[in-house]
N, C-alpha and C. Protein backbone atom coordinates (compact mmCIF):
# COMPACT_ATOMS: atom_id res chain seq x y z
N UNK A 1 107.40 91.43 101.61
CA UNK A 1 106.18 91.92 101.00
C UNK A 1 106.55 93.07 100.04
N UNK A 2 105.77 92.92 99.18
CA UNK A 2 105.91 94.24 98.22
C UNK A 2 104.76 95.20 97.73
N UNK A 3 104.92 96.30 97.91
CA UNK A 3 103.90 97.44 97.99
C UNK A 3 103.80 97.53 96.16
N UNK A 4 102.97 97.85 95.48
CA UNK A 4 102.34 98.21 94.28
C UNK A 4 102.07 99.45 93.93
N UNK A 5 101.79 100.85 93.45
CA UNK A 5 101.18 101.58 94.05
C UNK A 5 101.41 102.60 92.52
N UNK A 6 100.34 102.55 92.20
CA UNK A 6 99.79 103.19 90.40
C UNK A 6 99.01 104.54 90.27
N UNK A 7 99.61 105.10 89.37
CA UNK A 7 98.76 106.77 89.54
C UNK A 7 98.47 106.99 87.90
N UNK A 8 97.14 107.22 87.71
CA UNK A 8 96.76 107.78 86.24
C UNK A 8 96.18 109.06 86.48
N UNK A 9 96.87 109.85 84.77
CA UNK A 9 95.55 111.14 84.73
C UNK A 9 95.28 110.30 83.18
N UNK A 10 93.51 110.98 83.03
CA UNK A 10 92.77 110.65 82.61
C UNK A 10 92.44 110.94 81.32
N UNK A 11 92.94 110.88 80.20
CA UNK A 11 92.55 111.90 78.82
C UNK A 11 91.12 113.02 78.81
N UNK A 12 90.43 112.38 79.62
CA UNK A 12 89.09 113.04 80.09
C UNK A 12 88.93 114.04 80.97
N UNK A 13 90.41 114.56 81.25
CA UNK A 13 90.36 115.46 82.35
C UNK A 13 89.80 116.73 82.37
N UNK A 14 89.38 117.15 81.20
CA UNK A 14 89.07 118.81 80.88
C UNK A 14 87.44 118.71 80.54
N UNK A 15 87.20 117.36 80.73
CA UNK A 15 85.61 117.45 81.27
C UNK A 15 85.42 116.56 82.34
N UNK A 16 84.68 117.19 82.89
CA UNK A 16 84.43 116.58 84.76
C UNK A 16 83.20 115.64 84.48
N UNK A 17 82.35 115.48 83.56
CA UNK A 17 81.15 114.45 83.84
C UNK A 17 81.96 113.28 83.01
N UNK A 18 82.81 113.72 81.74
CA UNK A 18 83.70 112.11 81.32
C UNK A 18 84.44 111.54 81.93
N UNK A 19 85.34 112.52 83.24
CA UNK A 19 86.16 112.18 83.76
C UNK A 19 85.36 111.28 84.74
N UNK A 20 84.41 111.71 85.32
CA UNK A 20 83.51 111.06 86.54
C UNK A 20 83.55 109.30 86.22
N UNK A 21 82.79 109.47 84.98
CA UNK A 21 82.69 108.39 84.31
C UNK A 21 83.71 107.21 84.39
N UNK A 22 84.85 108.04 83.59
CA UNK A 22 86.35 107.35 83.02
C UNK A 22 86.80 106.52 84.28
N UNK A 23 86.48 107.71 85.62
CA UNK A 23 87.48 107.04 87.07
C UNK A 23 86.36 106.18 87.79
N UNK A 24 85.48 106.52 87.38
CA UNK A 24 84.26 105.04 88.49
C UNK A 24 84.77 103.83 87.53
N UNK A 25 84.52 103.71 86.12
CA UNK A 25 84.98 102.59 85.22
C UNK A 25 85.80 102.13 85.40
N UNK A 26 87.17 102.88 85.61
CA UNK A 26 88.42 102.55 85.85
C UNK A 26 88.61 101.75 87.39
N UNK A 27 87.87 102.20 88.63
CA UNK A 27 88.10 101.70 89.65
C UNK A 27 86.77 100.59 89.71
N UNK A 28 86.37 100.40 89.28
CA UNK A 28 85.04 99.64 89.34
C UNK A 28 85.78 98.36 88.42
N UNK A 29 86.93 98.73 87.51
CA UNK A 29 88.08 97.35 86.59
C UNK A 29 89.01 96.80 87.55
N UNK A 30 89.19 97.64 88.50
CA UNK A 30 90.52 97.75 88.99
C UNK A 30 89.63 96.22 90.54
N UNK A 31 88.79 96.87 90.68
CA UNK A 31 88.26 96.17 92.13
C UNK A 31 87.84 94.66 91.70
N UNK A 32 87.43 94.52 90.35
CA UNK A 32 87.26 93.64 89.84
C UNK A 32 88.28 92.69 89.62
N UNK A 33 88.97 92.88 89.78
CA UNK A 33 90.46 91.87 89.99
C UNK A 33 90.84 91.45 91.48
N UNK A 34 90.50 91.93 92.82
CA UNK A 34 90.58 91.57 93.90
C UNK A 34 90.61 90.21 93.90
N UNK A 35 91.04 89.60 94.07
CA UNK A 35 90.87 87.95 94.76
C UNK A 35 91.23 86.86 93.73
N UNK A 36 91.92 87.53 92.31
CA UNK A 36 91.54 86.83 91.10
C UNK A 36 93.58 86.47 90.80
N UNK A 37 94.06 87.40 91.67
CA UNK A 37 95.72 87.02 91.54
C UNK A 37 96.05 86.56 92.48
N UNK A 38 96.84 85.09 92.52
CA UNK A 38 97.84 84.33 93.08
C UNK A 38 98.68 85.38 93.73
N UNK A 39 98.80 85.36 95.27
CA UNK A 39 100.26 86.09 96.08
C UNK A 39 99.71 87.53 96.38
N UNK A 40 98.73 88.40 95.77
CA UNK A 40 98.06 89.48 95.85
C UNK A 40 97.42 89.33 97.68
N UNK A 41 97.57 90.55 98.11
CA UNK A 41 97.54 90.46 99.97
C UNK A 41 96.32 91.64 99.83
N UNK A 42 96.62 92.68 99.30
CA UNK A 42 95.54 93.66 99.13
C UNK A 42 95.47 94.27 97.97
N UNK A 43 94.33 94.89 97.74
CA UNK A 43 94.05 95.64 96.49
C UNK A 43 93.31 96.96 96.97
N UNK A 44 93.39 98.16 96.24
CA UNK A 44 92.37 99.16 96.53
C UNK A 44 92.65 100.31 95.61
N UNK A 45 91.58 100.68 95.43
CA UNK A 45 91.31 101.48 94.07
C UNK A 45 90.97 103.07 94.86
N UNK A 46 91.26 104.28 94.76
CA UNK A 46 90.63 105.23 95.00
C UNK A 46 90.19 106.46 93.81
N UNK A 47 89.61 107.31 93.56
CA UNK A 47 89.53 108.51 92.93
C UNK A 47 89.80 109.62 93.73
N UNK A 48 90.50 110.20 93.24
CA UNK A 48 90.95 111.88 93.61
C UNK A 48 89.51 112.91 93.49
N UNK A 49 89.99 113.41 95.22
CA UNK A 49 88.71 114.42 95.08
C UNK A 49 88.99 115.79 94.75
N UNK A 50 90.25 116.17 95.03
CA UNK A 50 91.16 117.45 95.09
C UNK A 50 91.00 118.43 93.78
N UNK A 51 91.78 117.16 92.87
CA UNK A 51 91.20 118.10 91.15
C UNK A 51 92.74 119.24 91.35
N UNK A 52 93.22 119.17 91.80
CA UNK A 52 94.56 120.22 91.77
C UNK A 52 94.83 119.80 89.84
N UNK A 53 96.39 120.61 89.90
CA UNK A 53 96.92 120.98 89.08
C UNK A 53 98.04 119.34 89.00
N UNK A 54 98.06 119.26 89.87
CA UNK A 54 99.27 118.86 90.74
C UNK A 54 98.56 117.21 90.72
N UNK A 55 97.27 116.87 90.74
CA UNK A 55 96.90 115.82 91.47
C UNK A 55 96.07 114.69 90.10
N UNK A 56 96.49 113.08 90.40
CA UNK A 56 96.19 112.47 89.49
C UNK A 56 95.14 112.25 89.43
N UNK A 57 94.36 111.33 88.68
CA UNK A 57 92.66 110.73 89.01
C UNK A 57 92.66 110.04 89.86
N UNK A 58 93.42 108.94 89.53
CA UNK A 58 92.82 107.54 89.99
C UNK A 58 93.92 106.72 90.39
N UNK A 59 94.07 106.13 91.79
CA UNK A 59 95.08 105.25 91.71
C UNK A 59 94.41 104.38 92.68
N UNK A 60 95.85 102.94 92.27
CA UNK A 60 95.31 101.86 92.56
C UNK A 60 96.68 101.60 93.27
N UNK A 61 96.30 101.05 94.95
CA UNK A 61 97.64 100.63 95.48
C UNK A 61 97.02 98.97 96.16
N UNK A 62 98.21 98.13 95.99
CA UNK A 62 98.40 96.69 96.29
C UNK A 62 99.38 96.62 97.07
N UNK A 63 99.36 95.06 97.86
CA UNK A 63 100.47 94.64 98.28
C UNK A 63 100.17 92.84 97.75
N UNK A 64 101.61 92.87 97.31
CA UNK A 64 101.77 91.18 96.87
C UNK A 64 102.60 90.89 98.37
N UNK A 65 102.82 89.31 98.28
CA UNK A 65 103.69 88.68 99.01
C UNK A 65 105.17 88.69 98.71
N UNK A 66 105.42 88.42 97.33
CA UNK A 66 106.72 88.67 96.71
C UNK A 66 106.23 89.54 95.94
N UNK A 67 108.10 89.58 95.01
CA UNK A 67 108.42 90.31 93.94
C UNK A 67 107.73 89.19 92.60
N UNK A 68 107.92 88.03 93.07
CA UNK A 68 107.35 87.04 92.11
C UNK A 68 105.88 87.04 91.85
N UNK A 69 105.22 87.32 93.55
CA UNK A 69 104.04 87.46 93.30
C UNK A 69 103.40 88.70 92.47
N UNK A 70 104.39 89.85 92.38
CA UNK A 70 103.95 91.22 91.77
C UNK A 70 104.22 90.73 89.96
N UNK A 71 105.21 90.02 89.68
CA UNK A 71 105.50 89.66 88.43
C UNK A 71 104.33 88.46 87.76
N UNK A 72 103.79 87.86 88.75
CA UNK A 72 102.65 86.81 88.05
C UNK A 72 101.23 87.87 87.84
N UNK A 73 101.08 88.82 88.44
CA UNK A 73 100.14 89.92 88.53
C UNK A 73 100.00 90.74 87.07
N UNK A 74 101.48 90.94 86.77
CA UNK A 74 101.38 91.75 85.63
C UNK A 74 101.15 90.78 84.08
N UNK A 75 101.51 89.93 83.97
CA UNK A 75 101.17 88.67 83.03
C UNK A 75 99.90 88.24 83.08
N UNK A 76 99.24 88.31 84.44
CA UNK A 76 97.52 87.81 84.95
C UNK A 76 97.06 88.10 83.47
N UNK A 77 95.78 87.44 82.92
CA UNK A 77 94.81 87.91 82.00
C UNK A 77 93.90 88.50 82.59
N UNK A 78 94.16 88.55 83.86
CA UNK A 78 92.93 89.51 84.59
C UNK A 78 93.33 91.01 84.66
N UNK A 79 94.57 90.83 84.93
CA UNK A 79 95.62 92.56 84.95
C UNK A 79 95.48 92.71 83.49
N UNK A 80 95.57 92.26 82.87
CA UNK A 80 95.53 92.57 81.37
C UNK A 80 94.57 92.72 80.69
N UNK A 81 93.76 92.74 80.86
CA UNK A 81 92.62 93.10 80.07
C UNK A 81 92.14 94.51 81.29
N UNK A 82 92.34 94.62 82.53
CA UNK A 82 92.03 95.50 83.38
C UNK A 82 92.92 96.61 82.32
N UNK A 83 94.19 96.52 82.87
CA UNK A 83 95.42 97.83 81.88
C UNK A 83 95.40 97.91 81.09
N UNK A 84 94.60 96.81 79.45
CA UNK A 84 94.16 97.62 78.68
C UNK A 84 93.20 98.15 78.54
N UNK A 85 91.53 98.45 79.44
CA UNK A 85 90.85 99.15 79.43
C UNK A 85 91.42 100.60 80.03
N UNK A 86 92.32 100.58 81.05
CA UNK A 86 92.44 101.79 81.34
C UNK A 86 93.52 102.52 80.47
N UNK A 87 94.53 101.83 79.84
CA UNK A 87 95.61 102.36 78.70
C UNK A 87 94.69 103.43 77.53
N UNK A 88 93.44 102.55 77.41
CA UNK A 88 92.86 103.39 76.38
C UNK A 88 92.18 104.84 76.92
N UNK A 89 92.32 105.03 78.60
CA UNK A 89 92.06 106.46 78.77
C UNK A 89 92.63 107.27 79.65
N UNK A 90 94.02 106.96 79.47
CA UNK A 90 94.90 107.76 80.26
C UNK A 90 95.74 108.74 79.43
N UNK A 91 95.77 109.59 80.33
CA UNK A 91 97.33 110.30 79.34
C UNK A 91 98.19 110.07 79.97
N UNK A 92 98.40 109.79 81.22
CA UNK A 92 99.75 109.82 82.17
C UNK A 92 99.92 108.66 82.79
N UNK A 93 100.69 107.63 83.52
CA UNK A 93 100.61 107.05 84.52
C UNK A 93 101.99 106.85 85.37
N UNK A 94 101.98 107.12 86.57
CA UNK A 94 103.46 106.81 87.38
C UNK A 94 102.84 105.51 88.60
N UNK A 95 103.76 105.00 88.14
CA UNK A 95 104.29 103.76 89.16
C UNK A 95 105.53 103.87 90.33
N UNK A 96 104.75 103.25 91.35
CA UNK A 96 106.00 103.07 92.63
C UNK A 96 105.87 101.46 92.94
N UNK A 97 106.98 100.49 92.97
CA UNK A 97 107.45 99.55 93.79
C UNK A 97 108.41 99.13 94.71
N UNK A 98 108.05 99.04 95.43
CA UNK A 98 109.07 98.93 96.95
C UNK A 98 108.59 97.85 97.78
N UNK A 99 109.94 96.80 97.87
CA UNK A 99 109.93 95.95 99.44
C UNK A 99 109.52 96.63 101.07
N UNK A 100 109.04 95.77 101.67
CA UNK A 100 108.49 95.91 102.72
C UNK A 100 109.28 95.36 103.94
């Protein structure tokens, strides 16, 4: 199995009612893909309540079945049109993938 596990900050960060906005949109894209990728085991979207210095908006952690299944995910037209709505409002994003 392979873990997924995505972290954005938000270009919107230095206002809190766009940002509100930016991260419900963003996880409200993100949930919208549940059930729609081949090999995908879980999906889940959260928003950050913290607001640190230190701390991202929004992340989204998965688990595929394979590495194959994580690679048909990122090609999906469903992942893709999801990552380019959120590309257009991030400033940052870090990724983790790791076997299980």
């Amino acid at each position: 199995m392979v873990k997924h596990i995505v972290f954005w900050r938000l270009k919107s960060r230095g206002d809190a009612q766009a940002r509100e906005i930016d991260a419900r949109d963003i996880k409200a894209r993100i949930e919208a893909v549940r059930g729609k990728i081949p090999g995908m085991l879980l999906l889940e979207a959260g928003i950050d309540y913290s607001r640190t210095d230190s701390s991202f908006d929004v992340v989204l952690y998965s688990e595929f079945e394979s590495r194959a299944a994580l690679d048909g995910y990122q090609i999906h037209p469903a992942h893709q049109e999801m990552a380019a709505f959120i590309a257009e409002r991030r400033s940052e994003r870090a990724i983790v993938d790791y076997d299980v």
